[in-house]
PDB file of N, CA and C in Angstrom:
ATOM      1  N   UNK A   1     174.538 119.575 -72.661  1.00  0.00           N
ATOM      2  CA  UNK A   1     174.177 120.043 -73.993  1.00  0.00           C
ATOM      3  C   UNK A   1     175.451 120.225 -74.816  1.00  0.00           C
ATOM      4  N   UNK A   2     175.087 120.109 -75.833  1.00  0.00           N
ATOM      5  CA  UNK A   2     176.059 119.925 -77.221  1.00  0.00           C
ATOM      6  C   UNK A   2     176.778 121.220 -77.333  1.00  0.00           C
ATOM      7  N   UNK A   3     177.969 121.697 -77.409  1.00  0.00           N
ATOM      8  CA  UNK A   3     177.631 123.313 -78.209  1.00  0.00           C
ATOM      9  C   UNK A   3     177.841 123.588 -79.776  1.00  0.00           C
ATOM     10  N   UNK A   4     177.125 124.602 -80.490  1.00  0.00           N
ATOM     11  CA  UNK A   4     176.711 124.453 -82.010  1.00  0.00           C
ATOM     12  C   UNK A   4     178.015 124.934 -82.477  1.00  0.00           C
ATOM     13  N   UNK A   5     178.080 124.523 -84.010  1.00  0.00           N
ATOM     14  CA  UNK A   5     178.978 124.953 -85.000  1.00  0.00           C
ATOM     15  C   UNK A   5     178.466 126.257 -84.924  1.00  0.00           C
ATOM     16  N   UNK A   6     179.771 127.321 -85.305  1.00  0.00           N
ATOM     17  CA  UNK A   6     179.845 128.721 -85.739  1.00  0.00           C
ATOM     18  C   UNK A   6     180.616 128.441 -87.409  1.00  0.00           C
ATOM     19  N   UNK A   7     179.841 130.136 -88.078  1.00  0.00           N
ATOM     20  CA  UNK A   7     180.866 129.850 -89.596  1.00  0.00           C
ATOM     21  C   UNK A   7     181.581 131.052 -89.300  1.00  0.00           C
ATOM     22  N   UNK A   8     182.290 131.559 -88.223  1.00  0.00           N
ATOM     23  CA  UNK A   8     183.524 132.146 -88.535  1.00  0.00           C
ATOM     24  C   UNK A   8     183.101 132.413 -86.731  1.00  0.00           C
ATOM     25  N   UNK A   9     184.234 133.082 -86.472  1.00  0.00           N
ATOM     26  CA  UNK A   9     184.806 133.247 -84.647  1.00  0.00           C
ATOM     27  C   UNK A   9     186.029 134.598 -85.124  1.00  0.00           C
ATOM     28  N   UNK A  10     185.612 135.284 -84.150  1.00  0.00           N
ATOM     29  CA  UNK A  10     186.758 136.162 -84.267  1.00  0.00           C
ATOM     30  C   UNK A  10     188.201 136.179 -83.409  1.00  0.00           C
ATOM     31  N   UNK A  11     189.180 136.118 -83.983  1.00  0.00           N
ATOM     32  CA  UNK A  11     190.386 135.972 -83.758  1.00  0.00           C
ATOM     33  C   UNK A  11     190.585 136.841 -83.105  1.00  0.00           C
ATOM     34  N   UNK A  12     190.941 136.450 -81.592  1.00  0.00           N
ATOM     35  CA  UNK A  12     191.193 137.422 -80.353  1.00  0.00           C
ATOM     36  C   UNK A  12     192.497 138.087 -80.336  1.00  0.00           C
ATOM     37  N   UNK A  13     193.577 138.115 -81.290  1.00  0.00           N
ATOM     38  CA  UNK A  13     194.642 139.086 -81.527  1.00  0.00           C
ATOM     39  C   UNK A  13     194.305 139.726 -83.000  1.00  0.00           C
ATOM     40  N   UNK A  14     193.633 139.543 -83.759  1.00  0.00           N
ATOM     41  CA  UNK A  14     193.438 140.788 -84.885  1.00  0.00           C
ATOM     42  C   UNK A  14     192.194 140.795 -85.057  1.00  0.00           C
ATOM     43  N   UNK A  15     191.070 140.605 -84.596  1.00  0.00           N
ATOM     44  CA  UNK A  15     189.868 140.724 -84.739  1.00  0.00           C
ATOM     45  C   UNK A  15     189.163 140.506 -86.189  1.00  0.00           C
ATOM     46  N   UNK A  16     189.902 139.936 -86.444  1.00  0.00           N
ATOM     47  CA  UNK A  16     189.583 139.389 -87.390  1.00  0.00           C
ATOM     48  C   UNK A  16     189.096 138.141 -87.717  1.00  0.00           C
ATOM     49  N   UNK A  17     188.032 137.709 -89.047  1.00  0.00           N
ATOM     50  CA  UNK A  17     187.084 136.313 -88.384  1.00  0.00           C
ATOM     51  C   UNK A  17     188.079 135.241 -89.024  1.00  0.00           C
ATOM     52  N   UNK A  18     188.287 134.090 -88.106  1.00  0.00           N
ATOM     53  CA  UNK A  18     188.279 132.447 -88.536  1.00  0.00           C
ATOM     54  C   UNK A  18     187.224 132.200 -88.737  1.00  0.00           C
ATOM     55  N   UNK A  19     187.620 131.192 -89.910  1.00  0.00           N
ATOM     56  CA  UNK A  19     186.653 130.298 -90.566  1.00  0.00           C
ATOM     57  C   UNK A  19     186.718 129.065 -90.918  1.00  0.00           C
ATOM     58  N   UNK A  20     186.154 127.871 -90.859  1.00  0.00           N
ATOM     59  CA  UNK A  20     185.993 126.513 -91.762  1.00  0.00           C
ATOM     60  C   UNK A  20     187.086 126.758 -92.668  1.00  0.00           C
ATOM     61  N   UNK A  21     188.108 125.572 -92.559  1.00  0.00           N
ATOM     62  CA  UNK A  21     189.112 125.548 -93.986  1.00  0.00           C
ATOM     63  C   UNK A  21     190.663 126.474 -93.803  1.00  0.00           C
ATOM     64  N   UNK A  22     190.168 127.456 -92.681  1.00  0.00           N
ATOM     65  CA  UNK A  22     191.309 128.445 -92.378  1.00  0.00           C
ATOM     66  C   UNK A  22     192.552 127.725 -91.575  1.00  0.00           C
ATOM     67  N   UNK A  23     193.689 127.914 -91.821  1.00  0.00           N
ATOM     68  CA  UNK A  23     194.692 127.711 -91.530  1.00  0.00           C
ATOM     69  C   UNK A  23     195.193 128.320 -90.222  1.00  0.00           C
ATOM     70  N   UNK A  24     195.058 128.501 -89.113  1.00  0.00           N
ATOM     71  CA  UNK A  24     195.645 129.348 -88.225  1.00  0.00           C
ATOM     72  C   UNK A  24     197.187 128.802 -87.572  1.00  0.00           C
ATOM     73  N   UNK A  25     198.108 129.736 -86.804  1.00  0.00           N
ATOM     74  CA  UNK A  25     199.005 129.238 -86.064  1.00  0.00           C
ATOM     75  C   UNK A  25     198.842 129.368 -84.829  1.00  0.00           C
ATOM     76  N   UNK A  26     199.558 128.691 -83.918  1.00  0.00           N
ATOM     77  CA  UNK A  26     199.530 128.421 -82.739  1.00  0.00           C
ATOM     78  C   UNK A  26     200.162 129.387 -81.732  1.00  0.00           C
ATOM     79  N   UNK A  27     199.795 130.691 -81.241  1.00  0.00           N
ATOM     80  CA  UNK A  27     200.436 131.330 -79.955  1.00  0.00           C
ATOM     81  C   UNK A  27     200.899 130.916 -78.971  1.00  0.00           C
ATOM     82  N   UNK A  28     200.376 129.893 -78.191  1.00  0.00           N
ATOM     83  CA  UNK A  28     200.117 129.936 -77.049  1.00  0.00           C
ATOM     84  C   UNK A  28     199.631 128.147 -76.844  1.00  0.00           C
ATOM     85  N   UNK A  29     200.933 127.097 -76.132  1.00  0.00           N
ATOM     86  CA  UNK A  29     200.568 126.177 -76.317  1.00  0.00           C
ATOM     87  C   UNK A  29     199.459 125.782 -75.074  1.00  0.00           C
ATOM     88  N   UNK A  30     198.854 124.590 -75.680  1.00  0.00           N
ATOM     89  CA  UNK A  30     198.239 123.853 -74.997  1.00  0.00           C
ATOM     90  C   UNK A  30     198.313 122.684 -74.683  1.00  0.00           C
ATOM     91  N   UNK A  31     198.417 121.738 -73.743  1.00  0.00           N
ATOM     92  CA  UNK A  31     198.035 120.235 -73.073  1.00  0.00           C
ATOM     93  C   UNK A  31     196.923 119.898 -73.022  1.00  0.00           C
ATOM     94  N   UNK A  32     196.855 118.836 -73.727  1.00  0.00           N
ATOM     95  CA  UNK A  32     195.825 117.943 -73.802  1.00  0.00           C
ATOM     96  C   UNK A  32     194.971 117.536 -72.521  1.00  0.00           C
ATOM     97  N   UNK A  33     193.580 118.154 -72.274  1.00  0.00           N
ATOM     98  CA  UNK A  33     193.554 117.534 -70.973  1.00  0.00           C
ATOM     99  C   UNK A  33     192.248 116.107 -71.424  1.00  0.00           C
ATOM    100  N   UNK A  34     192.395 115.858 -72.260  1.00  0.00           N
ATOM    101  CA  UNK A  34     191.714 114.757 -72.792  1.00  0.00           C
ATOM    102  C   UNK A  34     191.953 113.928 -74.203  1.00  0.00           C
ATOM    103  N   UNK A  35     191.807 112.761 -74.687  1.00  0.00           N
ATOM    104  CA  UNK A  35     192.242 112.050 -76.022  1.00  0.00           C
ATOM    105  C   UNK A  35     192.191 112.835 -77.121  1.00  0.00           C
ATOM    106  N   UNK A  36     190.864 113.655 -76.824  1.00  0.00           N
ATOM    107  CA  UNK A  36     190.297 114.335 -78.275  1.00  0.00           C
ATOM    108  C   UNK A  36     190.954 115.533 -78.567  1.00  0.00           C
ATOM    109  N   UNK A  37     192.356 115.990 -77.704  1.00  0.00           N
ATOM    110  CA  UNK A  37     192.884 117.518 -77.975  1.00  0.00           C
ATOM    111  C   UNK A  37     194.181 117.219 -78.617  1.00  0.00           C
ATOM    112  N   UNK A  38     194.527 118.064 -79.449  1.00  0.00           N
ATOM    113  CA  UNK A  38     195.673 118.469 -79.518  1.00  0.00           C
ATOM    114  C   UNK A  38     196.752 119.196 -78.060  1.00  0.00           C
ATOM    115  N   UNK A  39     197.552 118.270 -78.417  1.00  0.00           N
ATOM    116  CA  UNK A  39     198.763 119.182 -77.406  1.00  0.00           C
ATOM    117  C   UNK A  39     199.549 120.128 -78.970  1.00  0.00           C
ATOM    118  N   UNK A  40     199.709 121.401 -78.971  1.00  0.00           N
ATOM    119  CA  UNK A  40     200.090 122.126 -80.055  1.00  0.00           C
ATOM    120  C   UNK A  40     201.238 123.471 -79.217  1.00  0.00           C
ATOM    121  N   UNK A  41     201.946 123.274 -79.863  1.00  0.00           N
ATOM    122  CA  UNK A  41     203.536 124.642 -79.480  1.00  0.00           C
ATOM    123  C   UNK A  41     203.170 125.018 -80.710  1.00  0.00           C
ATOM    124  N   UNK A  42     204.334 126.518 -79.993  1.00  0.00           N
ATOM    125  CA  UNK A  42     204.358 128.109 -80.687  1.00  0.00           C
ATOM    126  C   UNK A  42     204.902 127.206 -81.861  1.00  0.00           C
ATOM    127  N   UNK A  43     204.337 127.920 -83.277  1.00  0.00           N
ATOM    128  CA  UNK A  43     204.053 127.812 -84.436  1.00  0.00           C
ATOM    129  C   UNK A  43     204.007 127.033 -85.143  1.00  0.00           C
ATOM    130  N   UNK A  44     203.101 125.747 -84.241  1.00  0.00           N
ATOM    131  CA  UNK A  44     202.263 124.696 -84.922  1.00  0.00           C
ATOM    132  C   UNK A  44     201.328 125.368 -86.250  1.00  0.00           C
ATOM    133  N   UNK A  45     200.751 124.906 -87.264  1.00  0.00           N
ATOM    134  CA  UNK A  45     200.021 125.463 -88.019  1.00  0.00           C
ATOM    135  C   UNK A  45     198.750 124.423 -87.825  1.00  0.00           C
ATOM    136  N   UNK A  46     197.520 125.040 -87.769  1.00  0.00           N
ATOM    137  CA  UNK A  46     196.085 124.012 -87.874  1.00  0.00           C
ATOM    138  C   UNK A  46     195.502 124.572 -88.678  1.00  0.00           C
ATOM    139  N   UNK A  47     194.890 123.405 -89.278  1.00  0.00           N
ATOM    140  CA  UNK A  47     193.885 123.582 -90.725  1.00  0.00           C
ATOM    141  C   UNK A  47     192.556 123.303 -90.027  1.00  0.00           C
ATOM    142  N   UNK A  48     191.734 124.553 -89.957  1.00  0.00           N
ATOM    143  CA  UNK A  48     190.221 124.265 -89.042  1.00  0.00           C
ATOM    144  C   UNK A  48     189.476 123.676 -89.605  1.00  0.00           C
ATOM    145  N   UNK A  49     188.712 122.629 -89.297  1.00  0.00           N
ATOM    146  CA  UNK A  49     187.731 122.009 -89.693  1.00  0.00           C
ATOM    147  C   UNK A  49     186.543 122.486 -88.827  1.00  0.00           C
ATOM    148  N   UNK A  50     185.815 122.495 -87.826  1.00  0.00           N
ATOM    149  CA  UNK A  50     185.112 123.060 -86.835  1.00  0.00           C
ATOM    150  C   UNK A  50     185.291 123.760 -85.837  1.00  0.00           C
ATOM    151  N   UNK A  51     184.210 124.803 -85.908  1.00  0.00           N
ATOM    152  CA  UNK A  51     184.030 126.083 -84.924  1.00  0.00           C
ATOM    153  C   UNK A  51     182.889 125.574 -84.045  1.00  0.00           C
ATOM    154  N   UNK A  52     183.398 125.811 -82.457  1.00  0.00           N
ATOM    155  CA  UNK A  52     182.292 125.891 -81.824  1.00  0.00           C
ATOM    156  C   UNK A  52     181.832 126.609 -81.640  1.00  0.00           C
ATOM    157  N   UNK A  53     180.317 126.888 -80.336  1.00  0.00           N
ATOM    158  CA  UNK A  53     180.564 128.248 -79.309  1.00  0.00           C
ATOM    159  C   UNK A  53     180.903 127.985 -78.716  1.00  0.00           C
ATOM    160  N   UNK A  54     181.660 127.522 -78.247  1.00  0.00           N
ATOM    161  CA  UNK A  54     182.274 127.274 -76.698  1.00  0.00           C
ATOM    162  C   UNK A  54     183.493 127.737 -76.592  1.00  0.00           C
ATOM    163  N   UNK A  55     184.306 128.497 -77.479  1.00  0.00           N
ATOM    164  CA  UNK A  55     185.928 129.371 -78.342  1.00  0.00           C
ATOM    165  C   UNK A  55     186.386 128.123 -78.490  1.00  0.00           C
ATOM    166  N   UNK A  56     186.139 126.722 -79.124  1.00  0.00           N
ATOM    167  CA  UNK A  56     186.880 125.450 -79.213  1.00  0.00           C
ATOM    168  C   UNK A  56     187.198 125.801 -80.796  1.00  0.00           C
ATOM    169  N   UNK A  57     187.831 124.625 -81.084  1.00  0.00           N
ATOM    170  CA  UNK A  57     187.836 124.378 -82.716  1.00  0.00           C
ATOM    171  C   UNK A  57     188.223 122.764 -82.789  1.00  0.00           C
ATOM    172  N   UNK A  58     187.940 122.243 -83.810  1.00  0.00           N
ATOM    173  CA  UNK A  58     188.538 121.073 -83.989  1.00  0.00           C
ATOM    174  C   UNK A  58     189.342 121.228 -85.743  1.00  0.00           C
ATOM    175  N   UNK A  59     190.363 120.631 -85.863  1.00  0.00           N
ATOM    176  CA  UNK A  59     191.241 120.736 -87.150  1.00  0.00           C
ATOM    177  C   UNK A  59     192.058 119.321 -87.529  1.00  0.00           C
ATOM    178  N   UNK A  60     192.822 119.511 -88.310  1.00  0.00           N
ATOM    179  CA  UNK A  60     194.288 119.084 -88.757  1.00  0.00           C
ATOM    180  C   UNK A  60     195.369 119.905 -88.291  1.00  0.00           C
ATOM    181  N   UNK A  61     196.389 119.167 -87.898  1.00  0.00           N
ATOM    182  CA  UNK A  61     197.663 119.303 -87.665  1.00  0.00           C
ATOM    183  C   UNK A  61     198.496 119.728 -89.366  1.00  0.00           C
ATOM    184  N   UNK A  62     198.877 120.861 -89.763  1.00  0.00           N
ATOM    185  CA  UNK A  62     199.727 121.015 -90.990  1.00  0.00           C
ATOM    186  C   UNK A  62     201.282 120.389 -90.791  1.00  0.00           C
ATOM    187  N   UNK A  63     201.670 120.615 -92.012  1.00  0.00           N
ATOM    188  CA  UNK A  63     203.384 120.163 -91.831  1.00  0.00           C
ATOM    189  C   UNK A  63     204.045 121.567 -91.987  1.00  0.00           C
ATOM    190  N   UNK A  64     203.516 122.178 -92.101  1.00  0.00           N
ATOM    191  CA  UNK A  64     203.782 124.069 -92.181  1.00  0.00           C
ATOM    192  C   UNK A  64     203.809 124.674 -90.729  1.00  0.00           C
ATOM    193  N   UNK A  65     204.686 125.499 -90.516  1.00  0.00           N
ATOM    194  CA  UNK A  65     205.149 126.198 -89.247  1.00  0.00           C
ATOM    195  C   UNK A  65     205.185 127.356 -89.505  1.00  0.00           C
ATOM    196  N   UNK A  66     204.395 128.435 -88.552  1.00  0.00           N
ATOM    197  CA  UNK A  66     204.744 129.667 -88.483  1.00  0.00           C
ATOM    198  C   UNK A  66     206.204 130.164 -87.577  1.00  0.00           C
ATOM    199  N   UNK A  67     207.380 130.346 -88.746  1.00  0.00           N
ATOM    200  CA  UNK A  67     208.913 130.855 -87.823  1.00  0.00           C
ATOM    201  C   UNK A  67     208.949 132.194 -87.843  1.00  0.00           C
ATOM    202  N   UNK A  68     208.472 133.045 -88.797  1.00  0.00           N
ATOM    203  CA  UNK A  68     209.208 134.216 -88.701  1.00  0.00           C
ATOM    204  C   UNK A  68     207.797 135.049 -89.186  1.00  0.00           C
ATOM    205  N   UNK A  69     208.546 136.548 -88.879  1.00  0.00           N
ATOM    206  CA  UNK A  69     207.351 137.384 -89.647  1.00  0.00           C
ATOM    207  C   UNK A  69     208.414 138.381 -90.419  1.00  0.00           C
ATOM    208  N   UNK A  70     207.632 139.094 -91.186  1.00  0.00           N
ATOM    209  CA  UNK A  70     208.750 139.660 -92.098  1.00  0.00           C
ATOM    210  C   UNK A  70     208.399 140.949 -91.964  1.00  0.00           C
ATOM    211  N   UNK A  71     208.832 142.477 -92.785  1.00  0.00           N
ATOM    212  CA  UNK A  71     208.469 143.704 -91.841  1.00  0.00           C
ATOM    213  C   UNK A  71     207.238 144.575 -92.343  1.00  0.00           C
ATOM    214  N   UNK A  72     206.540 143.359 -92.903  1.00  0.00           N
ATOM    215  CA  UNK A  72     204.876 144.141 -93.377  1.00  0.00           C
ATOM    216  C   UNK A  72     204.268 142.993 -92.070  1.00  0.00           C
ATOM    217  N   UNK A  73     204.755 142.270 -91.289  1.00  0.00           N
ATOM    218  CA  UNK A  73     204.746 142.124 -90.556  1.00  0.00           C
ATOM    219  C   UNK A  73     203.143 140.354 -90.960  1.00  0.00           C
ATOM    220  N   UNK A  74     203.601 140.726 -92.183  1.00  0.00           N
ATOM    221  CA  UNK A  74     203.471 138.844 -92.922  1.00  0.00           C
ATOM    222  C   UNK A  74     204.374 137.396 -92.129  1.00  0.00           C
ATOM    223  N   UNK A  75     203.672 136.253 -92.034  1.00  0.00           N
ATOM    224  CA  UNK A  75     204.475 135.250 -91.459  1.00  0.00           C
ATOM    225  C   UNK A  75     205.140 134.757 -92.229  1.00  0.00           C
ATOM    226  N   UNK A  76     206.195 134.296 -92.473  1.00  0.00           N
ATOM    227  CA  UNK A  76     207.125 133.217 -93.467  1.00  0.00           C
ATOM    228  C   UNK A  76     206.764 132.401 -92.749  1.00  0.00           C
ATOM    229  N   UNK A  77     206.101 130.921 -93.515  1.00  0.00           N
ATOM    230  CA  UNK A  77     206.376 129.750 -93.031  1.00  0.00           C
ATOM    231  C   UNK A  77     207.083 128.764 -93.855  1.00  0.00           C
ATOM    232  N   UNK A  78     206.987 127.531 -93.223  1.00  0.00           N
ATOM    233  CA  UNK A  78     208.655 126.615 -94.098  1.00  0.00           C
ATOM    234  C   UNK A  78     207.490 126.212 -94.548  1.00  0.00           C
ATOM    235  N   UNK A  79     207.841 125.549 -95.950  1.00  0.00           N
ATOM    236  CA  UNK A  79     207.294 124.502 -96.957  1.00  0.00           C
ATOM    237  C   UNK A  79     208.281 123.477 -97.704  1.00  0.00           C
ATOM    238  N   UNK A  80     207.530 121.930 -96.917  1.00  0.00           N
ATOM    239  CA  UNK A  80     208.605 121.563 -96.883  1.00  0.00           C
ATOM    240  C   UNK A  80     208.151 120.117 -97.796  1.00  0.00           C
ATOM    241  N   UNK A  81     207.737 120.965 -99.178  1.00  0.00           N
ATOM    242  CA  UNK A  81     207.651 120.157-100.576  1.00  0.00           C
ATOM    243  C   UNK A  81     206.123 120.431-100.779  1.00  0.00           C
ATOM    244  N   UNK A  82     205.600 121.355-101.366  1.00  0.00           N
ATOM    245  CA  UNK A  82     204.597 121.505-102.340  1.00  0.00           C
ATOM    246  C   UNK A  82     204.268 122.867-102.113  1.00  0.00           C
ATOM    247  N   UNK A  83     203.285 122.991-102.699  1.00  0.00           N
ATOM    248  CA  UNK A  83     202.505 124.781-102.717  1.00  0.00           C
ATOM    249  C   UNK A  83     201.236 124.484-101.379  1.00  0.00           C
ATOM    250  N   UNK A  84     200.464 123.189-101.219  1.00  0.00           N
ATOM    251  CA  UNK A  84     199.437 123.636-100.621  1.00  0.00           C
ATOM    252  C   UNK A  84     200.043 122.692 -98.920  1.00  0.00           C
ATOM    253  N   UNK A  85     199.899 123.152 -97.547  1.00  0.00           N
ATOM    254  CA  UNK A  85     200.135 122.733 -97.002  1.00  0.00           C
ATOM    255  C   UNK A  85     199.800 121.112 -97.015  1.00  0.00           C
ATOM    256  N   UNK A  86     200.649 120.470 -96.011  1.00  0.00           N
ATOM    257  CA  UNK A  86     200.042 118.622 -96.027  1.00  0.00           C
ATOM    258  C   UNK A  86     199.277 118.758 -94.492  1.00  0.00           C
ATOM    259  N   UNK A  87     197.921 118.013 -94.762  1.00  0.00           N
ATOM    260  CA  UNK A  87     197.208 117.801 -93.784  1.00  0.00           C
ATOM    261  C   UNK A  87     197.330 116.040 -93.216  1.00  0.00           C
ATOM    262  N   UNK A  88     197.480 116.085 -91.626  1.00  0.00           N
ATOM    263  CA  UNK A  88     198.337 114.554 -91.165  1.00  0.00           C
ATOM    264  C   UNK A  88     197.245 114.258 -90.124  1.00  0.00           C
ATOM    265  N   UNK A  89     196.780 113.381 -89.723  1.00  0.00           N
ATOM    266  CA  UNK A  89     196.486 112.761 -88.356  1.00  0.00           C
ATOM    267  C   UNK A  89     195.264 112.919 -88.432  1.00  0.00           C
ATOM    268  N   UNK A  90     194.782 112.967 -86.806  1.00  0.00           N
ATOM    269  CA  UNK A  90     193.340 112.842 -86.442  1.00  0.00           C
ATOM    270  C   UNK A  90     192.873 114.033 -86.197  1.00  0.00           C
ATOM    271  N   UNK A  91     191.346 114.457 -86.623  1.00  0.00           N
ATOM    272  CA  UNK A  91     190.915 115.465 -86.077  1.00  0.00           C
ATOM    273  C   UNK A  91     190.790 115.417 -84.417  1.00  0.00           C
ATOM    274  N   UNK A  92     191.348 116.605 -83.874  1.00  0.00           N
ATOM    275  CA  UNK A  92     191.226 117.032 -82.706  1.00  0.00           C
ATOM    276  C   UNK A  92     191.152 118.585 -82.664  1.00  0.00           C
ATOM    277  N   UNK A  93     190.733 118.627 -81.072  1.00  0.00           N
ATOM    278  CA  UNK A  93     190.006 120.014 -80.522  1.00  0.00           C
ATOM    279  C   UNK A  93     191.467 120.593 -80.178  1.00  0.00           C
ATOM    280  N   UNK A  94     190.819 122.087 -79.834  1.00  0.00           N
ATOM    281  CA  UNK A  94     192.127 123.144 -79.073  1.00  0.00           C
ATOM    282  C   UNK A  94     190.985 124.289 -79.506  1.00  0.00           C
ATOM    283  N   UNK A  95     191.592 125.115 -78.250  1.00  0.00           N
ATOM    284  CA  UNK A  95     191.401 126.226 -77.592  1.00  0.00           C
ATOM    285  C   UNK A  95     191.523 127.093 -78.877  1.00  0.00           C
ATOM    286  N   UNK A  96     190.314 127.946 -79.469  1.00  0.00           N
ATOM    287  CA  UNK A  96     190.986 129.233 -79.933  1.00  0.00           C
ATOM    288  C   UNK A  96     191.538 130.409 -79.412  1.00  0.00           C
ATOM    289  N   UNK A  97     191.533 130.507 -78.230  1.00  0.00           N
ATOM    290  CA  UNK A  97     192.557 131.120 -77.725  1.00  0.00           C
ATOM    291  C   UNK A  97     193.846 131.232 -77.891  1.00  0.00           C
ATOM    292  N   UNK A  98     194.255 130.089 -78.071  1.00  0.00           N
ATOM    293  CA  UNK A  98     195.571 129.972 -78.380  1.00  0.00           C
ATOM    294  C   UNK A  98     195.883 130.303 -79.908  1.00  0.00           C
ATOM    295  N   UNK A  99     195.094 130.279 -80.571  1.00  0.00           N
ATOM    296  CA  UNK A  99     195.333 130.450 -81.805  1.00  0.00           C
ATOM    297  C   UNK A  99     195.047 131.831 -82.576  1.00  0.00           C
ATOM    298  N   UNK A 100     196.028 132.171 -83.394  1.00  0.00           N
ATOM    299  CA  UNK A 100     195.615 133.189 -84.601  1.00  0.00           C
ATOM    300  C   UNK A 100     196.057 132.994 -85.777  1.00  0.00           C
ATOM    301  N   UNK A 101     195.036 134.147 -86.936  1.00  0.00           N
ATOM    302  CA  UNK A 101     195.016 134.059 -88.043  1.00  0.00           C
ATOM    303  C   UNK A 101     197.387 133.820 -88.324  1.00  0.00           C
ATOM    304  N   UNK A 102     197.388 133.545 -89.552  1.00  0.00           N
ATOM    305  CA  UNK A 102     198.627 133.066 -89.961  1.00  0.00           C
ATOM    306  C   UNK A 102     199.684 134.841 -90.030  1.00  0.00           C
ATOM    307  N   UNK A 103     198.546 135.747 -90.799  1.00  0.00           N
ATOM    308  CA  UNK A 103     199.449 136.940 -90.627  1.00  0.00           C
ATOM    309  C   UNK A 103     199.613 137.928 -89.578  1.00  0.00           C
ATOM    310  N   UNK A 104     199.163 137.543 -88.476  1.00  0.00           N
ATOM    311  CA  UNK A 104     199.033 138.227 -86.988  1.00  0.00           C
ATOM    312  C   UNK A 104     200.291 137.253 -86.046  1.00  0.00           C
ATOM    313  N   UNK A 105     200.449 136.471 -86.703  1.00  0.00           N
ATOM    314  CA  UNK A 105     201.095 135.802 -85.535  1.00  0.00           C
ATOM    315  C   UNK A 105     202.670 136.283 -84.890  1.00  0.00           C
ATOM    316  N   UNK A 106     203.217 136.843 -86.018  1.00  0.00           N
ATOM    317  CA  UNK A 106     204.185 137.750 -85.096  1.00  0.00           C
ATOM    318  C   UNK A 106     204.088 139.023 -84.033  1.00  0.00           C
ATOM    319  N   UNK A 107     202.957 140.038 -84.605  1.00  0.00           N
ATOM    320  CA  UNK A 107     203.046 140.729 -83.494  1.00  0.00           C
ATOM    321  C   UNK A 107     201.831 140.108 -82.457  1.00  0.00           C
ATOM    322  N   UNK A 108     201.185 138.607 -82.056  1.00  0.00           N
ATOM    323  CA  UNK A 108     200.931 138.321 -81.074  1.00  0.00           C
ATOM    324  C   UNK A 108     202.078 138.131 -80.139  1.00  0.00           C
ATOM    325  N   UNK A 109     203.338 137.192 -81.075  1.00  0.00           N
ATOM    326  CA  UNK A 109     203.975 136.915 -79.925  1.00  0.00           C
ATOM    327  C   UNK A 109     204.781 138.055 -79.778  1.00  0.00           C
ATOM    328  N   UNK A 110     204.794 139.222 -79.868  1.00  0.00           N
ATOM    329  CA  UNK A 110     205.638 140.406 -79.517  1.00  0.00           C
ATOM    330  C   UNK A 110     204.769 140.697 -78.263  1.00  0.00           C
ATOM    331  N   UNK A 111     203.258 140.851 -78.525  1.00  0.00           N
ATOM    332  CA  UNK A 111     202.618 140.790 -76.688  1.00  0.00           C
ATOM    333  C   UNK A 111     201.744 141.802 -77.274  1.00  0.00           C
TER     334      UNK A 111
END
C-alpha cells in the first residue's frame, strides 16, 4: 500500500509543523538507499514538495545552506545571488527525521 500525503508533519526538534512549499535544513545526513533519495549533509537546504505518513518527504535540493545561527538563535544562510532561494534537480525523498524547520537548526545541532 501507498502511504498518503499529509498537509503539515511536525518537526521533531521544535515541534513545530512542516508544510508543502517549506524550506527545511538538513541535521542529520542521509544515504541514499535507493535512486529516488536524496543523499543530503549538515546544512543542505530542501524545498518540500511532499509529505508522507510514513515521516518521508519528497523536495528540491536549494542552493541555500544553513551555516550559522545567530544569538536569537535565527539561521544565517548564504545567498548566493537573489532574494528567493534557486530550486535545482530532481524531486527526491529523505527522511524527515533528518530534517528541521530553517530557524531550529542551530540548537538541533547543539543536541
Amino acid at each position: 500500500q501507498q502511504p498518503d500525503h499529509l498537509s503539515f508533519f511536525k518537526d521533531f526538534y521544535s515541534l513545530q509543523d512542516i508544510h508543502p512549499g517549506d524550506v527545511v535544513a538538513v541535521v542529520w545526513e542521509h544515504e541514499p538507499g535507493a535512486e529516488d533519495e536524496f543523499a543530503i549533509e549538515r546544512g543542505d537546504m530542501v524545498h518540500i514538495v511532499t509529505i508522507w505518513d510514513d515521516a518521508w518527504a519528497t523536495g528540491f535540493m536549494t542552493d541555500e545552506r544553513a551555516i550559522e545561527c545567530d544569538t536569537e538563535g535565527n539561521t544565517q544562510q548564504s545567498d548566493q545571488g537573489g532574494n528567493l532561494p534557486l530550486l535545482y534537480g530532481e524531486i527526491k525523498a529523505f527522511p524527515l527525521v533528518c530534517v528541521c524547520l530553517p530557524n531550529y537548526w542551530g540548537k538541533a545541532m547543539e543536541g
